[in-house]
PDB file of N, CA and C in Angstrom:
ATOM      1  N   UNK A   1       0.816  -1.190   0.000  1.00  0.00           N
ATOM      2  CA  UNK A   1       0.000   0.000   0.000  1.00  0.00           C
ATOM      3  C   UNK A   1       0.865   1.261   0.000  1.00  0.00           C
ATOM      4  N   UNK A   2       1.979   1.110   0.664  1.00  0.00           N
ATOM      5  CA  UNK A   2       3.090   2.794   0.889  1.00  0.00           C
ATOM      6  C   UNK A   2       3.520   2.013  -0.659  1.00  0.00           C
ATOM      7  N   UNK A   3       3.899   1.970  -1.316  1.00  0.00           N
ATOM      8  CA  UNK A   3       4.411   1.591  -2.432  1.00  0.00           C
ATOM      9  C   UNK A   3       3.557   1.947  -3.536  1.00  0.00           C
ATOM     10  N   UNK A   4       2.342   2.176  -3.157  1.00  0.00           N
ATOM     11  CA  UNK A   4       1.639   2.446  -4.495  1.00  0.00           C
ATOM     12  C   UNK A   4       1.204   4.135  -3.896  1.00  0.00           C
ATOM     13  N   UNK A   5       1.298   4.506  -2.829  1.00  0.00           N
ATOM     14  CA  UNK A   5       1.226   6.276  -2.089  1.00  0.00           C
ATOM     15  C   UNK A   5       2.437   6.961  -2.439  1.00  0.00           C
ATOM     16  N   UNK A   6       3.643   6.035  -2.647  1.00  0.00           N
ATOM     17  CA  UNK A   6       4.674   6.625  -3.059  1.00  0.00           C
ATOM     18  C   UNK A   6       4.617   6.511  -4.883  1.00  0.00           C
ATOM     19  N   UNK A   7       4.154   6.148  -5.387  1.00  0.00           N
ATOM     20  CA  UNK A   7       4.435   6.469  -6.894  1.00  0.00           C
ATOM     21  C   UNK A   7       3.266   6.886  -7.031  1.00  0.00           C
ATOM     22  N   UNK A   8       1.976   7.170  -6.690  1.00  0.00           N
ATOM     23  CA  UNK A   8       0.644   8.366  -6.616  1.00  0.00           C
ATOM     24  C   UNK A   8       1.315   9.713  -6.157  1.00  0.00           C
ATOM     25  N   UNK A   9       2.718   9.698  -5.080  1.00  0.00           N
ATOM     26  CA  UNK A   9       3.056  11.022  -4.920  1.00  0.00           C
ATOM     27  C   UNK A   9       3.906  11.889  -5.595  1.00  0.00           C
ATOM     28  N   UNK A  10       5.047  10.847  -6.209  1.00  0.00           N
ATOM     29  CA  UNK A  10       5.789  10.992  -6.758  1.00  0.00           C
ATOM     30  C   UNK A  10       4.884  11.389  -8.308  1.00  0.00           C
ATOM     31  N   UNK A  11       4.612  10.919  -9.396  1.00  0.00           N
ATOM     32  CA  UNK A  11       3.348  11.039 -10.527  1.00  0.00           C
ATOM     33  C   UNK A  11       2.611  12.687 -10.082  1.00  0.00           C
ATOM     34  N   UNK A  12       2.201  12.902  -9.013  1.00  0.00           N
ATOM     35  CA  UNK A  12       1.550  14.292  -8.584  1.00  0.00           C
ATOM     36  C   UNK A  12       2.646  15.374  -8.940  1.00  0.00           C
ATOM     37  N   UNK A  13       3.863  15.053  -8.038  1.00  0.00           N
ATOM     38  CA  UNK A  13       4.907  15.886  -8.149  1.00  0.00           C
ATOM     39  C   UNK A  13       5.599  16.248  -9.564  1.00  0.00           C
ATOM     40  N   UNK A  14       5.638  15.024 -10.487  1.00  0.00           N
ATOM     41  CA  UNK A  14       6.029  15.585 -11.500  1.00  0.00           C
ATOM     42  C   UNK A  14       5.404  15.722 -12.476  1.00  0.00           C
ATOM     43  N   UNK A  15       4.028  15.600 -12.633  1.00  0.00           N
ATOM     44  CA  UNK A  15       2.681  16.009 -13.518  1.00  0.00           C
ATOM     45  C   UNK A  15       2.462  17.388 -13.195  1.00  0.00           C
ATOM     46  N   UNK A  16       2.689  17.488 -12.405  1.00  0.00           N
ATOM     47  CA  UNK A  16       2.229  19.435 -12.088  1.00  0.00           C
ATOM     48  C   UNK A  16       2.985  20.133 -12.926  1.00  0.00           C
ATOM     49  N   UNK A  17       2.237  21.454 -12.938  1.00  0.00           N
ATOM     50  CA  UNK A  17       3.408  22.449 -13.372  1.00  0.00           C
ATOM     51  C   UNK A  17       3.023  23.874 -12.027  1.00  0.00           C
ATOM     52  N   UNK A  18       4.309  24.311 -12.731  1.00  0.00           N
ATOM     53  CA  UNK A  18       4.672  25.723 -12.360  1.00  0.00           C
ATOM     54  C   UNK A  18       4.341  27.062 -12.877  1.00  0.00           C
ATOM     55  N   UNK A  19       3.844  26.818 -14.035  1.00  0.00           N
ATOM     56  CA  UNK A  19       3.531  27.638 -14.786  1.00  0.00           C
ATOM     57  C   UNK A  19       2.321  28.407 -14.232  1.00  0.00           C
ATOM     58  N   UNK A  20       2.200  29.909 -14.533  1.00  0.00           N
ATOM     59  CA  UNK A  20       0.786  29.992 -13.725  1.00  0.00           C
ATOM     60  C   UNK A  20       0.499  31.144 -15.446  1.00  0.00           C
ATOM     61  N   UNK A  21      -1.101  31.210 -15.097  1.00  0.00           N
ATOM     62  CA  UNK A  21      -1.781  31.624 -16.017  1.00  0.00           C
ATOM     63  C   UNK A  21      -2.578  33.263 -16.012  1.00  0.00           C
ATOM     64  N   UNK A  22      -2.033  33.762 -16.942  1.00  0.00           N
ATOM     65  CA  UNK A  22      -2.674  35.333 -17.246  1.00  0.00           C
ATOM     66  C   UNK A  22      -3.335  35.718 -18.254  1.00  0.00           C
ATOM     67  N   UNK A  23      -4.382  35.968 -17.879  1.00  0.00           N
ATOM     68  CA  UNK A  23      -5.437  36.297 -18.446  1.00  0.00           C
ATOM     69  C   UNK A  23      -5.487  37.911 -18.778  1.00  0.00           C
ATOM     70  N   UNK A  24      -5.428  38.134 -19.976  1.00  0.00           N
ATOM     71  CA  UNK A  24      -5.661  39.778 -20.303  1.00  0.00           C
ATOM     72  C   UNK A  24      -6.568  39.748 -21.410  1.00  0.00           C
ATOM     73  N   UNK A  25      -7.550  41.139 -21.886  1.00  0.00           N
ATOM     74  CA  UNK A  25      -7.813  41.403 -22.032  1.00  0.00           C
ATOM     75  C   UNK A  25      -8.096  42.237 -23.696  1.00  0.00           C
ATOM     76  N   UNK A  26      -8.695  42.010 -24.547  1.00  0.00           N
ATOM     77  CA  UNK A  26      -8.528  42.617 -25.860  1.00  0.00           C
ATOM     78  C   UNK A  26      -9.261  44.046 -26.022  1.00  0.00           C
ATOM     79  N   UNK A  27      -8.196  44.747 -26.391  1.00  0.00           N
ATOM     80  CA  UNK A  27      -8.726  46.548 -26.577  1.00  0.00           C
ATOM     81  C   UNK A  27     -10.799  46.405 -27.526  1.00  0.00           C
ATOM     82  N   UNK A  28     -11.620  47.321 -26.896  1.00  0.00           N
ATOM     83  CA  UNK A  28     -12.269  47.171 -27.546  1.00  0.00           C
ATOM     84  C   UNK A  28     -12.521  47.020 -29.202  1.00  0.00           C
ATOM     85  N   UNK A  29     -13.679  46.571 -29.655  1.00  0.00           N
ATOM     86  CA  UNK A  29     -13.405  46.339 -31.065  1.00  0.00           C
ATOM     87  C   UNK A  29     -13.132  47.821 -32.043  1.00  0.00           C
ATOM     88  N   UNK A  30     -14.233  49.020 -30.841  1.00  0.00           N
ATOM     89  CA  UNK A  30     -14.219  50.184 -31.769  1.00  0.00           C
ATOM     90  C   UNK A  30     -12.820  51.418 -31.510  1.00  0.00           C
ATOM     91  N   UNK A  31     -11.834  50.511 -30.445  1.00  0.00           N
ATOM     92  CA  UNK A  31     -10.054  51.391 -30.312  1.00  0.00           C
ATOM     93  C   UNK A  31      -9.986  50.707 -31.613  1.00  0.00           C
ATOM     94  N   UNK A  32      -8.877  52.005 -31.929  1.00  0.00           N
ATOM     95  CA  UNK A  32      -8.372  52.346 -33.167  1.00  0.00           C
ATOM     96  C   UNK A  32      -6.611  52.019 -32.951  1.00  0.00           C
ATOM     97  N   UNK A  33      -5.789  50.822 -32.976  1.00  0.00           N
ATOM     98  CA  UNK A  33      -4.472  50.502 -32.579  1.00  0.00           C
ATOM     99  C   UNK A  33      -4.146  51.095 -33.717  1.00  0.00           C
ATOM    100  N   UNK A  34      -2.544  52.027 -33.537  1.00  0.00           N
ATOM    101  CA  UNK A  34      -2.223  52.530 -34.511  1.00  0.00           C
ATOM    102  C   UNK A  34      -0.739  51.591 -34.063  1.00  0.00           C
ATOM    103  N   UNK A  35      -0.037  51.372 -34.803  1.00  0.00           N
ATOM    104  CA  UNK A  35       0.991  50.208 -35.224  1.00  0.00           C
ATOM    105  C   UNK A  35       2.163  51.062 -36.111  1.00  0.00           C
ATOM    106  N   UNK A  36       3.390  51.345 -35.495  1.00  0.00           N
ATOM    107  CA  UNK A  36       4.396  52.169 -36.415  1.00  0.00           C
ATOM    108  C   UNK A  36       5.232  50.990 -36.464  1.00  0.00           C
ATOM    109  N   UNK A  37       5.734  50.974 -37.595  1.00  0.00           N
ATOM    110  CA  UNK A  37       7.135  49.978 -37.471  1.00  0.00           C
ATOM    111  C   UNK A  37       8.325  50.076 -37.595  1.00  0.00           C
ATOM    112  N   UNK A  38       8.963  51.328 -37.406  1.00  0.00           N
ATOM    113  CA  UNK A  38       9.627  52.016 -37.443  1.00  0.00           C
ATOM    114  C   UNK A  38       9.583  53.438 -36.702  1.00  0.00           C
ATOM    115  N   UNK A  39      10.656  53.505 -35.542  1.00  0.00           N
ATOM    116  CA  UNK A  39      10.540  54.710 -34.433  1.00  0.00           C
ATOM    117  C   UNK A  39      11.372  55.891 -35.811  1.00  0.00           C
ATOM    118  N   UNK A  40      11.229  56.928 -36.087  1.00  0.00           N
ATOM    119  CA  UNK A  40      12.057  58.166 -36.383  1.00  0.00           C
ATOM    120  C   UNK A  40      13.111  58.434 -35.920  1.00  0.00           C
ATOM    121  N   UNK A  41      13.921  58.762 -36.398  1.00  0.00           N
ATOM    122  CA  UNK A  41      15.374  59.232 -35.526  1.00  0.00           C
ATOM    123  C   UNK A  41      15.110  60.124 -34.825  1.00  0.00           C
ATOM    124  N   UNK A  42      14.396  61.183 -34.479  1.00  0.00           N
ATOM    125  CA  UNK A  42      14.406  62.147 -33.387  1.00  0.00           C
ATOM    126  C   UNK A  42      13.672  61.466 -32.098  1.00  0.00           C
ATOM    127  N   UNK A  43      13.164  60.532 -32.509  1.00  0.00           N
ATOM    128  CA  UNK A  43      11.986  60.110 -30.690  1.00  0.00           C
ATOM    129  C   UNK A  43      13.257  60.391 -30.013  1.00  0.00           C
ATOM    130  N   UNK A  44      12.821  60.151 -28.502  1.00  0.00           N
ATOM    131  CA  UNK A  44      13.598  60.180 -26.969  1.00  0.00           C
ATOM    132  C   UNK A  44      12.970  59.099 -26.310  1.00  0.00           C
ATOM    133  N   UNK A  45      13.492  58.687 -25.431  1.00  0.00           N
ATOM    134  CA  UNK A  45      13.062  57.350 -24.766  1.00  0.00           C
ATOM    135  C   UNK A  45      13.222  57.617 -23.366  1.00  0.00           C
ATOM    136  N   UNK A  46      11.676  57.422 -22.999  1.00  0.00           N
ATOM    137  CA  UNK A  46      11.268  58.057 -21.495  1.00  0.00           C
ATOM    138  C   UNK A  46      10.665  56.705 -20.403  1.00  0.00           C
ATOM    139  N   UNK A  47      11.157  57.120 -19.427  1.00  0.00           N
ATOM    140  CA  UNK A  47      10.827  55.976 -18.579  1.00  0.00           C
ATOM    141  C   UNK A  47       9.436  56.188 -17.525  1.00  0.00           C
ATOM    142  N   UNK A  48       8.877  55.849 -17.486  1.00  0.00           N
ATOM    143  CA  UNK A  48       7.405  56.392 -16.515  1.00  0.00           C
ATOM    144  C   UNK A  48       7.366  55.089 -15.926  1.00  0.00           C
ATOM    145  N   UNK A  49       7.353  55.289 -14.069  1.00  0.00           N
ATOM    146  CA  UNK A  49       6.713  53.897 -13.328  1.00  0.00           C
ATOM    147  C   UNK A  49       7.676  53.018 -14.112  1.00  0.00           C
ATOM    148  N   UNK A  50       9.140  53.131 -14.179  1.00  0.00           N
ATOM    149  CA  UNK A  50       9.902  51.777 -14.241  1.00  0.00           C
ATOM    150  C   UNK A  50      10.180  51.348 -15.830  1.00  0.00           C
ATOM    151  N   UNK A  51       8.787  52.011 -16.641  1.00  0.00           N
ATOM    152  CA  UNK A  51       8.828  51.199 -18.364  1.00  0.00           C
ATOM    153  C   UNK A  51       9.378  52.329 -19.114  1.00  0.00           C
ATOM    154  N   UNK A  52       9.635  51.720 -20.035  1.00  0.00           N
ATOM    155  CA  UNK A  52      10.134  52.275 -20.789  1.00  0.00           C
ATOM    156  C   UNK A  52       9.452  52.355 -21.839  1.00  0.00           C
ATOM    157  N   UNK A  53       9.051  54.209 -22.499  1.00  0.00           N
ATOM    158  CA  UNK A  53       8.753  54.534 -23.702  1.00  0.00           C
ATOM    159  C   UNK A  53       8.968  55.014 -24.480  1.00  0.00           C
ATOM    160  N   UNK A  54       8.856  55.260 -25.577  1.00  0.00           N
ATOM    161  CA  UNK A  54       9.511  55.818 -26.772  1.00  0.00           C
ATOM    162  C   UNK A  54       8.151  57.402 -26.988  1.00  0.00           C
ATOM    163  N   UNK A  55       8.962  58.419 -27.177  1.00  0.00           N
ATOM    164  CA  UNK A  55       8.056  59.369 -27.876  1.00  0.00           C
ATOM    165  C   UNK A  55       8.732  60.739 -28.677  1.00  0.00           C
ATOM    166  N   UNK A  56       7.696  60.622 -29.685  1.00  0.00           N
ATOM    167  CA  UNK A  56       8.075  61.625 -30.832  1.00  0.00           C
ATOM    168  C   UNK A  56       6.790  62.305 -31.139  1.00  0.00           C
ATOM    169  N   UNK A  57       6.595  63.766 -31.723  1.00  0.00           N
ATOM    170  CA  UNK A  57       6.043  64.293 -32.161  1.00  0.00           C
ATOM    171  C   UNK A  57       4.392  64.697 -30.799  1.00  0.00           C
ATOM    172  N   UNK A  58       4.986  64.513 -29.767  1.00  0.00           N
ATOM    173  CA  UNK A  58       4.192  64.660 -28.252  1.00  0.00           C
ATOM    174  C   UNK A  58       3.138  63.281 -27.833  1.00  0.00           C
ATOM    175  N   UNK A  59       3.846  62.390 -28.447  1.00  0.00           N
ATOM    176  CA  UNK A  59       2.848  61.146 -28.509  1.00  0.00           C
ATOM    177  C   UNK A  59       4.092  59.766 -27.968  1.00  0.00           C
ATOM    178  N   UNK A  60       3.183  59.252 -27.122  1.00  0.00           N
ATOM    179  CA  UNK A  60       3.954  58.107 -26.201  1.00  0.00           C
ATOM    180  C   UNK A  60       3.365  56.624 -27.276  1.00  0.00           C
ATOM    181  N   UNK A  61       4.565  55.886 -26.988  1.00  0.00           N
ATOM    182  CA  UNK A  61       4.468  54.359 -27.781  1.00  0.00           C
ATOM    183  C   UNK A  61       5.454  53.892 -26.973  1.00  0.00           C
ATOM    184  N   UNK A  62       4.932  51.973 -27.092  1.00  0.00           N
ATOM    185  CA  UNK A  62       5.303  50.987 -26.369  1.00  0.00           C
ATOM    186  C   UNK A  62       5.840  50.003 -27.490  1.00  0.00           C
ATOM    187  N   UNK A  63       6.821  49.914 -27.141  1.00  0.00           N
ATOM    188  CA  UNK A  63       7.579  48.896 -28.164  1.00  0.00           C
ATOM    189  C   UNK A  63       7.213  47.490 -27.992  1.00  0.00           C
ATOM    190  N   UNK A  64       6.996  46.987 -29.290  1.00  0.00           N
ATOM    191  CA  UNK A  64       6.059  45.449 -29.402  1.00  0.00           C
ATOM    192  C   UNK A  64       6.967  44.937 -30.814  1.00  0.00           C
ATOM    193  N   UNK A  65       6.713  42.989 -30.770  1.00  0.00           N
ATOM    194  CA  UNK A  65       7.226  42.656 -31.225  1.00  0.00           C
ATOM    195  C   UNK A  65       6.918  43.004 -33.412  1.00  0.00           C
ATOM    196  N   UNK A  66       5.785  43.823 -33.190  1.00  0.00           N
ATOM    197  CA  UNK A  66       4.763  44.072 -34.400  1.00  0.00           C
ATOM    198  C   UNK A  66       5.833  45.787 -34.983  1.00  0.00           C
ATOM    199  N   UNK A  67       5.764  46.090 -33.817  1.00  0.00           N
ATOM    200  CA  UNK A  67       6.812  47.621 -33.984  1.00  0.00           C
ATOM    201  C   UNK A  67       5.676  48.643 -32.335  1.00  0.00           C
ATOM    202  N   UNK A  68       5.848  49.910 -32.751  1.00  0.00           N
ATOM    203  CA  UNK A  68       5.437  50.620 -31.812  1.00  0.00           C
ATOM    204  C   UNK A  68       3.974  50.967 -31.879  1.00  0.00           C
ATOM    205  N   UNK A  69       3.518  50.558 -30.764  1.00  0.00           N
ATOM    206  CA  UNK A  69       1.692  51.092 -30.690  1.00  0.00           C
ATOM    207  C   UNK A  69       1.831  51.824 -29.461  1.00  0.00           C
ATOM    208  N   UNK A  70       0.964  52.860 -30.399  1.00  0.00           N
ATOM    209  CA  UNK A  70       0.509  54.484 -29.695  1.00  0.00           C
ATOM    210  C   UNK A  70      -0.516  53.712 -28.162  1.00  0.00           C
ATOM    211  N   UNK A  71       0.191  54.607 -27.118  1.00  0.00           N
ATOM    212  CA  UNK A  71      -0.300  54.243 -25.431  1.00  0.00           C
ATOM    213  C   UNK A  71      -0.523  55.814 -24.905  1.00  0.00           C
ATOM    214  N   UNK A  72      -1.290  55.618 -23.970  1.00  0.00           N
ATOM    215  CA  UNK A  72      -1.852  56.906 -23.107  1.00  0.00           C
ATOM    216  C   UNK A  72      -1.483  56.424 -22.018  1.00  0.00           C
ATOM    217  N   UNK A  73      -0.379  57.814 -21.595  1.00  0.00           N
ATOM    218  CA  UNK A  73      -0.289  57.597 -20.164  1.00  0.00           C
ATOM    219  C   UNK A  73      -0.463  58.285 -18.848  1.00  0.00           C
ATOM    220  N   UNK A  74      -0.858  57.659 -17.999  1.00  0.00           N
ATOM    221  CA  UNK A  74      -1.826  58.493 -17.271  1.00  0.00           C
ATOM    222  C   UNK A  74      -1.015  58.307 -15.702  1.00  0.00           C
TER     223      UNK A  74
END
């Protein structure tokens, strides 16, 4: 009986994971994502709360693997 509690515990232990799960959220359908793929040579790169953003022409963007989408920051 401990022989079959020990490979039911052991099987638990390494069937699990660690991984944990995040759930977010999709911009409504009627936001308008504007998508640059290419920053300008004049932006400056500003840090707010730790992140880091890129902005040119008085407008803040978040660098993504797509290129830069326009963010409001508040």
């Amino acid at each position: 009986m401990k022989r079959y509690l020990l490979i039911f515990a052991l099987g638990i232990f390494f069937f699990t994971s660690c991984a944990t799960r995040v759930v977010t959220t999709a911009p409504a359908t009627n936001t308008k994502v504007v998508v640059v793929k290419k920053a300008p040579r004049n932006h400056k790169v500003v840090v707010v709360k730790g992140k880091r953003y890129y902005t040119w022409n008085g407008k803040h963007y978040r660098k993504t693997n797509r290129g830069y989408v326009l963010v409001s920051i508040r």
